[in-house]
Structure formats: structure tokens, C-alpha cells
C-alpha atoms as a PDB file:
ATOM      1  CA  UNK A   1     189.252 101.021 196.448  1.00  0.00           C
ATOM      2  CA  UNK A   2     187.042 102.193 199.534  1.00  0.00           C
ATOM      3  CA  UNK A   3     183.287 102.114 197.519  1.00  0.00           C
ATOM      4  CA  UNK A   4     181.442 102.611 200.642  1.00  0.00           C
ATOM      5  CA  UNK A   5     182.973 106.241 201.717  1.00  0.00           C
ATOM      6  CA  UNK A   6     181.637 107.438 198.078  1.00  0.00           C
ATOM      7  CA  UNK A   7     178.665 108.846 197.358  1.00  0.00           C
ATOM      8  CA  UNK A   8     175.665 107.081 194.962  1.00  0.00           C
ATOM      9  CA  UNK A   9     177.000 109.275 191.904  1.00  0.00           C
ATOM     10  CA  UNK A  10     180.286 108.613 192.216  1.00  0.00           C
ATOM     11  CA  UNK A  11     179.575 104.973 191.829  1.00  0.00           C
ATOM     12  CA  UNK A  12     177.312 105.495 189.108  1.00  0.00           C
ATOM     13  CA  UNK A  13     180.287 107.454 187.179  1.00  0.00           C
ATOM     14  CA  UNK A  14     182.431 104.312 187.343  1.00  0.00           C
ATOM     15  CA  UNK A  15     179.885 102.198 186.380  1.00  0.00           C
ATOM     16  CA  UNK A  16     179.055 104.295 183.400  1.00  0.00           C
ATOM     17  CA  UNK A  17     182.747 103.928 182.652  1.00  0.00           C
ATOM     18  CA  UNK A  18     182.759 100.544 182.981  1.00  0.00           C
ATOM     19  CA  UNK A  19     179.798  99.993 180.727  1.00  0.00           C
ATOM     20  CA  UNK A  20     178.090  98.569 183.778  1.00  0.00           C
ATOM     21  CA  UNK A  21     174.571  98.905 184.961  1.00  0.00           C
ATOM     22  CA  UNK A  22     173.635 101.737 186.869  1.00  0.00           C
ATOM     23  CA  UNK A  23     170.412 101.010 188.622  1.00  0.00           C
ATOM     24  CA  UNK A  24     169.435  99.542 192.149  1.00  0.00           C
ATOM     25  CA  UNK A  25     170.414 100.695 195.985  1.00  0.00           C
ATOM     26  CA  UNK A  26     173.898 101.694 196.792  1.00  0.00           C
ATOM     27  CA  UNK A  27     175.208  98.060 198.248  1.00  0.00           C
ATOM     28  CA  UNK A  28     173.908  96.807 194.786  1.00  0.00           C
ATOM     29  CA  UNK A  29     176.356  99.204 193.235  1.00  0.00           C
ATOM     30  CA  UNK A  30     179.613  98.360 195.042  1.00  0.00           C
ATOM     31  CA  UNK A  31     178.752  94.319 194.488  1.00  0.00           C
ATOM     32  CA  UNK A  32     178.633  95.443 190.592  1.00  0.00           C
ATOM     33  CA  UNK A  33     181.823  97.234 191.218  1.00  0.00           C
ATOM     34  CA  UNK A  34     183.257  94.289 193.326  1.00  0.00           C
ATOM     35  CA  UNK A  35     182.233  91.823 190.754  1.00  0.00           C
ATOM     36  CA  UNK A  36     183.738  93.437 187.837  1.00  0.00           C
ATOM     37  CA  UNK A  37     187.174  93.737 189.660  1.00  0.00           C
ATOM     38  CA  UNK A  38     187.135  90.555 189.914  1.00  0.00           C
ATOM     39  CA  UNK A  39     186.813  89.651 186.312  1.00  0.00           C
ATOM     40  CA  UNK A  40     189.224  88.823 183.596  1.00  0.00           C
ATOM     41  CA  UNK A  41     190.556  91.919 181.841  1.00  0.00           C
ATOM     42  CA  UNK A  42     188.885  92.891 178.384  1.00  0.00           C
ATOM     43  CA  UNK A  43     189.693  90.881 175.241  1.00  0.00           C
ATOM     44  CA  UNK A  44     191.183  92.855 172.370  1.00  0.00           C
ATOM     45  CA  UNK A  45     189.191  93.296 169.371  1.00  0.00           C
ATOM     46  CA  UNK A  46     191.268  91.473 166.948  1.00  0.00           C
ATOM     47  CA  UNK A  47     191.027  88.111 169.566  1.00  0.00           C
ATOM     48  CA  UNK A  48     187.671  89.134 169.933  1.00  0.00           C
ATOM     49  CA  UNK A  49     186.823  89.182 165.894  1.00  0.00           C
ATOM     50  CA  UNK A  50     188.625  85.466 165.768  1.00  0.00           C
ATOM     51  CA  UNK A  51     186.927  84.218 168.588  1.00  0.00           C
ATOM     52  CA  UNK A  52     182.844  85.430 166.872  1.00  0.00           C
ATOM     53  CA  UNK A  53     183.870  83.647 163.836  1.00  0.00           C
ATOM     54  CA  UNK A  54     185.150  80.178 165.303  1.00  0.00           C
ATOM     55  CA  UNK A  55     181.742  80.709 167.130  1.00  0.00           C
ATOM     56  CA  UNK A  56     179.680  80.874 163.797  1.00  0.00           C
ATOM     57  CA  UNK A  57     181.526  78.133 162.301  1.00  0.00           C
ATOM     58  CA  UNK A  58     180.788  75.822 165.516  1.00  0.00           C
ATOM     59  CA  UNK A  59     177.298  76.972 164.974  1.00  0.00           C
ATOM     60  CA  UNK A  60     176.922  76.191 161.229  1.00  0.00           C
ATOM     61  CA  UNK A  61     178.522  72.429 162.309  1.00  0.00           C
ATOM     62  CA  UNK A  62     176.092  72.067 165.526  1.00  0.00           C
ATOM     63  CA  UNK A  63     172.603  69.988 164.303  1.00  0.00           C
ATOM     64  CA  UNK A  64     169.134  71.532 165.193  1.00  0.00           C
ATOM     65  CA  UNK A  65     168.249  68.038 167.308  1.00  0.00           C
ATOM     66  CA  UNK A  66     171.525  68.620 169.455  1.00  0.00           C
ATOM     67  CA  UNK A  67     169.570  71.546 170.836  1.00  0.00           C
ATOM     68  CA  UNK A  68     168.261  71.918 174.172  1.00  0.00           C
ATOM     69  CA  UNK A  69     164.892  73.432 174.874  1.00  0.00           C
ATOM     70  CA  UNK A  70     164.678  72.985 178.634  1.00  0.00           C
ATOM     71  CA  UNK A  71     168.179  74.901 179.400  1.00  0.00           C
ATOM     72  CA  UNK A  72     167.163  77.515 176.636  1.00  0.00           C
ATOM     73  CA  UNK A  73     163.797  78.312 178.720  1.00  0.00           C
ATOM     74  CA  UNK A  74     165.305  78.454 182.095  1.00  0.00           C
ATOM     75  CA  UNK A  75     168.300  80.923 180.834  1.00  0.00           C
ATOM     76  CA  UNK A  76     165.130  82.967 179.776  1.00  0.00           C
ATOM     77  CA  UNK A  77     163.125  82.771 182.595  1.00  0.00           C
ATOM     78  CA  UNK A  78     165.990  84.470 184.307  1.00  0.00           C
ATOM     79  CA  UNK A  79     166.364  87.007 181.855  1.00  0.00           C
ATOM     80  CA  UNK A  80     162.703  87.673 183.040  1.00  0.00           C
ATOM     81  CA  UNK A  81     162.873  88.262 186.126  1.00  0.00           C
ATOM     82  CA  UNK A  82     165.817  90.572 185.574  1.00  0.00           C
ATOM     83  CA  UNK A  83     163.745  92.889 183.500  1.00  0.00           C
ATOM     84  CA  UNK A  84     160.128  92.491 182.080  1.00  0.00           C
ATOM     85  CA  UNK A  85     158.834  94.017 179.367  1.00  0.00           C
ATOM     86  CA  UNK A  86     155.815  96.087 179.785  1.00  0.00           C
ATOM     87  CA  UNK A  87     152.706  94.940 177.981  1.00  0.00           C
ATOM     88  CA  UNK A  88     151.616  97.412 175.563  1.00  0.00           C
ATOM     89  CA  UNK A  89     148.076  97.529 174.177  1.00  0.00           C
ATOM     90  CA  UNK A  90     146.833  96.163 170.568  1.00  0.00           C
ATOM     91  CA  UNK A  91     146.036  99.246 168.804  1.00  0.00           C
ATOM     92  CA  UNK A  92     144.463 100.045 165.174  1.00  0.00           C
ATOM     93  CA  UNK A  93     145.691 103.298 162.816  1.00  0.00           C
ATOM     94  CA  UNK A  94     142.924 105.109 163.687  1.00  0.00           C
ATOM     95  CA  UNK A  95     143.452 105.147 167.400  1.00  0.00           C
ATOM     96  CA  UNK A  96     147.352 105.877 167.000  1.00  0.00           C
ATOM     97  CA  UNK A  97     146.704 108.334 164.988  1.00  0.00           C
ATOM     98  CA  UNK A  98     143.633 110.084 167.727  1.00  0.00           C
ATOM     99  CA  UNK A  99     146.635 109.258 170.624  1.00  0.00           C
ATOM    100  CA  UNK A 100     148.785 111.438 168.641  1.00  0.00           C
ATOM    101  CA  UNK A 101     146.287 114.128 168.074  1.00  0.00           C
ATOM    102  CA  UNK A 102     145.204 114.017 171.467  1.00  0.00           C
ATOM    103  CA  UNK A 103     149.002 114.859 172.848  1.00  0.00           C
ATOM    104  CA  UNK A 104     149.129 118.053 170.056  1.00  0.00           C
ATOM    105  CA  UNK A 105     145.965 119.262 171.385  1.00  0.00           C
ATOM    106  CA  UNK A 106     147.478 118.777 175.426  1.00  0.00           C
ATOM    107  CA  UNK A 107     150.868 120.652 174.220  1.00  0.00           C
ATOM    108  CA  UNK A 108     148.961 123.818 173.272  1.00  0.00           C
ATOM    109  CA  UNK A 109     146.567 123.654 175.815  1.00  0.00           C
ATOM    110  CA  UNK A 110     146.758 126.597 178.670  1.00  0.00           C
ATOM    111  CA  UNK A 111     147.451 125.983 182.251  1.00  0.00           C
ATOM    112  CA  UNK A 112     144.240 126.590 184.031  1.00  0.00           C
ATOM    113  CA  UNK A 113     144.133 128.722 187.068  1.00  0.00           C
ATOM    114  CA  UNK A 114     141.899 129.109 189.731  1.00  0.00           C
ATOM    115  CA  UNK A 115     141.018 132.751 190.417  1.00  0.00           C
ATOM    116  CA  UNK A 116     143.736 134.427 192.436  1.00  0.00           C
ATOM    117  CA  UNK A 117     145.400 131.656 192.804  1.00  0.00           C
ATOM    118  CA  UNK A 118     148.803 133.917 193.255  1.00  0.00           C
ATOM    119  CA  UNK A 119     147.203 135.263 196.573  1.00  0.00           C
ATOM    120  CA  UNK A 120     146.922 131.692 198.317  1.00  0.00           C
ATOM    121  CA  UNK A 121     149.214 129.384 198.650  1.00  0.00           C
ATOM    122  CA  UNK A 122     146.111 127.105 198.830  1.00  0.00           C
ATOM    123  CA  UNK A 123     144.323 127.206 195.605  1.00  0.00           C
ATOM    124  CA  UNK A 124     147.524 127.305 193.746  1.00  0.00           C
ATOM    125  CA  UNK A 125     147.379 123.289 194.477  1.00  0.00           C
ATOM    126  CA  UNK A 126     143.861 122.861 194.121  1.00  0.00           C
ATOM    127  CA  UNK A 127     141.820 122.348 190.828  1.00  0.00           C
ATOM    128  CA  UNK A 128     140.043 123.990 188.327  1.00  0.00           C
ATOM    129  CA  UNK A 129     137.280 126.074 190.308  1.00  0.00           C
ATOM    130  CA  UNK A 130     134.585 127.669 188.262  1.00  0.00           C
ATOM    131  CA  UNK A 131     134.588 131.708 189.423  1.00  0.00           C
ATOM    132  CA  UNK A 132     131.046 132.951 190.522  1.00  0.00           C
ATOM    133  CA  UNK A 133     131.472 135.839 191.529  1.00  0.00           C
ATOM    134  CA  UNK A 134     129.253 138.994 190.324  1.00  0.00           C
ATOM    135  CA  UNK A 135     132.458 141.402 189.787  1.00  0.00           C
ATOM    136  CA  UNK A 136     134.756 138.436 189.480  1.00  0.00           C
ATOM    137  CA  UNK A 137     137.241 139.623 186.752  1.00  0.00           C
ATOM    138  CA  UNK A 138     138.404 136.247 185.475  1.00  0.00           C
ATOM    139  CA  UNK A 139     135.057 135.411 184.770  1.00  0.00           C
ATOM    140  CA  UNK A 140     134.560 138.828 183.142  1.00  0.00           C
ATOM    141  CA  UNK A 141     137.083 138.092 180.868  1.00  0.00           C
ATOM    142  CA  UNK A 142     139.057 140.895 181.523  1.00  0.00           C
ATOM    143  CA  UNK A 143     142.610 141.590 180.593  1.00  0.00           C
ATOM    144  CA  UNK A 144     145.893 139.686 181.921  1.00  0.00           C
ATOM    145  CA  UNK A 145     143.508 137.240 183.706  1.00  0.00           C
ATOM    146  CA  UNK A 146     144.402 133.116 183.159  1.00  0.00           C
ATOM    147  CA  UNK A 147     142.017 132.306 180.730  1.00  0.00           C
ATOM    148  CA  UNK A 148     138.913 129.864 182.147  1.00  0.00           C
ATOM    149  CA  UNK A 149     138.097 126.054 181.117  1.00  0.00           C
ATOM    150  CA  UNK A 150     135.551 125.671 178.104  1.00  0.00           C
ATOM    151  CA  UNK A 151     134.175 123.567 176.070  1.00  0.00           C
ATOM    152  CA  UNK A 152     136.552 124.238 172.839  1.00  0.00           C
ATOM    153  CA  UNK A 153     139.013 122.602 175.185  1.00  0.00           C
ATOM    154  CA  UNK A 154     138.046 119.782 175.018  1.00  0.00           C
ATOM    155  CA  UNK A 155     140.054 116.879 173.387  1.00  0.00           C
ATOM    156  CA  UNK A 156     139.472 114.317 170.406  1.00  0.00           C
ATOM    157  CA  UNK A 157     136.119 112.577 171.898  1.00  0.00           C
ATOM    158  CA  UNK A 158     137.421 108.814 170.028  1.00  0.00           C
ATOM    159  CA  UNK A 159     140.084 108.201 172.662  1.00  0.00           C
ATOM    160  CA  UNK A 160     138.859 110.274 175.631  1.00  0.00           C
ATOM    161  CA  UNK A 161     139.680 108.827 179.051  1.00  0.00           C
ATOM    162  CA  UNK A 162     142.158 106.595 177.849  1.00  0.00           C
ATOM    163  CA  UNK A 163     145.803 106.328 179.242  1.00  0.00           C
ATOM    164  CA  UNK A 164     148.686 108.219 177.144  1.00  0.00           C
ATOM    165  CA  UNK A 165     149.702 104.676 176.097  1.00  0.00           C
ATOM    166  CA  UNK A 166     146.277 103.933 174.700  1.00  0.00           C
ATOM    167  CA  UNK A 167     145.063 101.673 177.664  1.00  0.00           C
ATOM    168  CA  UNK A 168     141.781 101.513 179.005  1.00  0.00           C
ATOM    169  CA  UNK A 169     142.159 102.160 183.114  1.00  0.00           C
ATOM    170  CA  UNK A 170     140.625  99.896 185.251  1.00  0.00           C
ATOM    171  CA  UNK A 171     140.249 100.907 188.928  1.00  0.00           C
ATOM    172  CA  UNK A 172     141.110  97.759 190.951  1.00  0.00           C
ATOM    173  CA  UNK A 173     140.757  96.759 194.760  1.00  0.00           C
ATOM    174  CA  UNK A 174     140.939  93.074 195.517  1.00  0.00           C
ATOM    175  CA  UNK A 175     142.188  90.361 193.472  1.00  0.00           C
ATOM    176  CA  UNK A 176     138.889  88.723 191.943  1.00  0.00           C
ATOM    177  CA  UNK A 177     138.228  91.948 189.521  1.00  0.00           C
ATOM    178  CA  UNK A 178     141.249  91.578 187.457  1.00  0.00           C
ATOM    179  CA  UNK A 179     139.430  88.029 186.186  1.00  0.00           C
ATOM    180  CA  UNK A 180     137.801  88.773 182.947  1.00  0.00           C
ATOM    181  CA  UNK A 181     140.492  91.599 181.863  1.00  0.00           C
ATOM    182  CA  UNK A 182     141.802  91.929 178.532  1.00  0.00           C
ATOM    183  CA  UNK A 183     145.096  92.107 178.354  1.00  0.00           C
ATOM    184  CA  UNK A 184     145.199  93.819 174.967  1.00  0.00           C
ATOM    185  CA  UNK A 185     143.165  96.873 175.371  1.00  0.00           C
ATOM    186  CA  UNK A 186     142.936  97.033 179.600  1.00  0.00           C
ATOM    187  CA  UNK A 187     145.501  98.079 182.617  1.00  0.00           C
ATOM    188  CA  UNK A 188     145.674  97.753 185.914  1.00  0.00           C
ATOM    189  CA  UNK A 189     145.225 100.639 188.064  1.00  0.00           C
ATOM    190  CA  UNK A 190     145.414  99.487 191.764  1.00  0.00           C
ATOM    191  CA  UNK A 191     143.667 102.019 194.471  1.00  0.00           C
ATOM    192  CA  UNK A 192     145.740 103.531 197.138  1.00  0.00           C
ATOM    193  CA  UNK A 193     144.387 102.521 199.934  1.00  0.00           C
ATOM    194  CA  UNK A 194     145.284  98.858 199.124  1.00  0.00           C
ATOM    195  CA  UNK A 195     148.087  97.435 201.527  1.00  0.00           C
ATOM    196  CA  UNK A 196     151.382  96.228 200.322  1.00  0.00           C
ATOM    197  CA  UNK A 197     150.334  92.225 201.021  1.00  0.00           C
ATOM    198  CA  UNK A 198     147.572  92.385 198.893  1.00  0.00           C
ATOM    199  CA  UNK A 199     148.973  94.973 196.432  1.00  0.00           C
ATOM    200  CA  UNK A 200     151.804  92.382 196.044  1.00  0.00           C
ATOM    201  CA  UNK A 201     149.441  89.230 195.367  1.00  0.00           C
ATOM    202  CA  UNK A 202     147.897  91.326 192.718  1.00  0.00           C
ATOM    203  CA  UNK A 203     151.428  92.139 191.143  1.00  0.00           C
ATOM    204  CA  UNK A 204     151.596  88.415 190.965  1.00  0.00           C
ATOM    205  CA  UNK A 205     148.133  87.791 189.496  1.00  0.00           C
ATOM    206  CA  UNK A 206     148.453  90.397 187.116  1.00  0.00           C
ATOM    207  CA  UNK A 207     151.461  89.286 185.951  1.00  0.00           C
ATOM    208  CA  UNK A 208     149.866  85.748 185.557  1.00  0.00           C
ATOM    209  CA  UNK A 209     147.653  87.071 183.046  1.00  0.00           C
ATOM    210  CA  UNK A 210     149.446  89.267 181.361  1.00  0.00           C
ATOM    211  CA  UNK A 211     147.788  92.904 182.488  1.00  0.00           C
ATOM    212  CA  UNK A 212     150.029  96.229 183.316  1.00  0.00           C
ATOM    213  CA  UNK A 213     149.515  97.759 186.499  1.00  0.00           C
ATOM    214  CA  UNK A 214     150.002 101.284 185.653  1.00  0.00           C
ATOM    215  CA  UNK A 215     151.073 102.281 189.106  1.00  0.00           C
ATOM    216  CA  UNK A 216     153.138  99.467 190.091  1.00  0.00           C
ATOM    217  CA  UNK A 217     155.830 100.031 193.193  1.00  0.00           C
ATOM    218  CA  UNK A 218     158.643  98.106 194.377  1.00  0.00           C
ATOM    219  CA  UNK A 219     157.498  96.264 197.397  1.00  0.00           C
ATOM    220  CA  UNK A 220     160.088  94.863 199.850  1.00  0.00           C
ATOM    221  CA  UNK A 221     158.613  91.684 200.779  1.00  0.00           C
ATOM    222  CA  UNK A 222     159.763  90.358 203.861  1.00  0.00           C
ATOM    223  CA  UNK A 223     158.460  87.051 205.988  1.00  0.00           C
ATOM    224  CA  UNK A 224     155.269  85.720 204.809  1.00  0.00           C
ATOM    225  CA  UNK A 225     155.192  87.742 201.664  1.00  0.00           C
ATOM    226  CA  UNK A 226     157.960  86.256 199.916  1.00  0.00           C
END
């Protein structure tokens, strides 16, 4: 079969039919494809049934010393790098139960507006703008005007500036201010005018420590980068 005259979701529909992965570029896909042509053909379920329990009697015969620790941690380690779970923070009732408060309050919150915002194409992508004006009707309160930002919008003041996963953000620009980070109740948020060599050495540091970088990209790392 020609894979490379089809189109990205036509290779994602046989892979979903396939039970195959469906993530990465396009040449990624058609190896998967490729690969699982290749294979032996599926093994019925009644072979397959036989086959799991001659497996868990081997495994009730096998000792615990026969066991291999090394081989174990390397399979894992590549496991790893295939998909890493993201660190999520360390969390008490009280602050689960403020996170979920918090995101009832945001649901019901209005969309602010600046005024006459539908006449510009400009300040419909600009912020919250306070109106000033003497006969301003928004700030007049007058009818069928977006309503303006107060105080009673404000949200639940115990987790206030936290991230929607409960993190504490941490602005971050070169690689000596993620030391003294903790891990449990601090991420990673690296600023954007930070280049792709150092952004990727503080990938690599962060994941030595165990921190999430909350805006982490894929970085094609090519010559000295690797």
C-alpha cells in the first residue's frame, strides 16, 4: 500500500484500526504502519487464554533470586523516555477543595469587554481597560452594555495565583534559578525570550530534579545540542 500519497488522517484512521499509536510526524506514521505489516498475524483468543496461563504457572515456578534487577531498570528507562509522566504537585483537602471552587467561580464568571470593543478590531484583543470617560455608558452602567471588572469578582483569595493544577509558577531565565525548587509545590515556567539551546539544557535540568516546566516545547536538537 502507497502510505506516502495519503494524507496525515488517513493514516491515523488505520492506525486507530489497528489499535496502533497515533501520535508523531507523518514518516513516523507510515514506519508504524510498515512495522505492523510486517508482524505476525493476531493470535486467537482461545491460544491467547492458554498461552496467559502457562505464563502464570512459569511465574508461580520462577524463584524471587532468579530475578534480574539491572535488565528490569533498563526496560524501564526506555519506557521513560517513550512517555514521562508529568509531576503533579503534593496537595492537602483544603487546597483541592479551594482549586475546585476556584474553577466554579471562573465557569460563571462574565467575559469582560473593553468599551466598544465591537467597533475596533483592536481592543477586541486587548485587555480589560477601565472606561473614563464622563458620558461613557459602560461605565454608567447602562443597559445592554458588557458588564465592568469589580471587586465581587474576585476569586477564593487561599489559592490565588496558583496554576489550574495547583502549582506555584516560577518565572525562570537561566539555569542556576531552578536550584532550590521544590518539586512538590513549584513549576517551571521558562520566559520566552529564552533560546532553544538553553531552553533545552533547562528541559534537562529540570527533569534532573524532578520540576514541570509548564510550557515545555518539542525542540529539534540538531549538532551540538544533542
Amino acid at each position: 500500500m502507497d502510505y506516502e500519497s495519503m494524507t496525515v488522517a488517513q493514516l491515523k484512521d488505520l492506525l486507530r484500526e489497528r489499535d496502533l499509536k497515533i501520535g508523531g510526524k507523518k514518516s513516523e506514521l507510515i514506519e508504524r504502519l510498515a512495522g505492523s505489516e510486517s508482524s505476525p498475524e493476531p493470535v486467537s483468543e482461545e491460544t491467547q487464554n492458554i498461552e496467559e496461563e502457562v505464563e502464570i504457572e512459569e511465574s508461580d515456578v520462577t524463584d524471587e533470586e532468579d530475578f534480574d534487577e539491572e535488565i528490569f531498570d533498563e526496560e524501564w528507562e526506555d519506557e521513560d523516555e517513550e512517555y514521562v509522566t508529568r509531576q503533579k504537585p503534593v496537595l492537602d483537602d483544603e487546597t483541592k477543595a479551594a482549586l475546585l471552587t476556584r474553577k466554579s467561580q471562573r465557569s460563571s464568571m462574565p467575559k469582560f469587554r473593553r468599551q466598544e470593543w465591537f467597533r475596533y478590531f483592536r481592543l477586541a484583543r486587548t485587555g480589560w481597560r477601565k472606561p473614563k470617560g464622563y458620558q461613557s455608558k459602560q461605565r454608567l452602567n447602562m443597559k445592554y452594555r458588557t458588564p465592568m471588572v469589580r471587586i465581587g469578582h474576585r476569586k477564593i483569595a487561599s489559592v490565588r495565583g496558583l496554576h489550574p493544577s495547583g502549582f506555584e509558577e516560577v518565572l525562570v531565565n537561566t539555569l542556576s534559578e531552578l536550584d532550590g525548587l521544590d518539586p512538590e509545590r513549584q513549576a517551571v515556567r521558562i520566559g520566552s525570550k529564552v533560546g532553544n539551546r538553553k531552553r533545552s539544557v533547562i528541559h534537562d535540568r529540570a527533569d534532573q530534579l524532578g520540576l514541570r516546566v509548564l510550557n515545555r516545547r518539542r525542540i529539534q536538537r540538531k549538532g551540538d545540542m544533542r
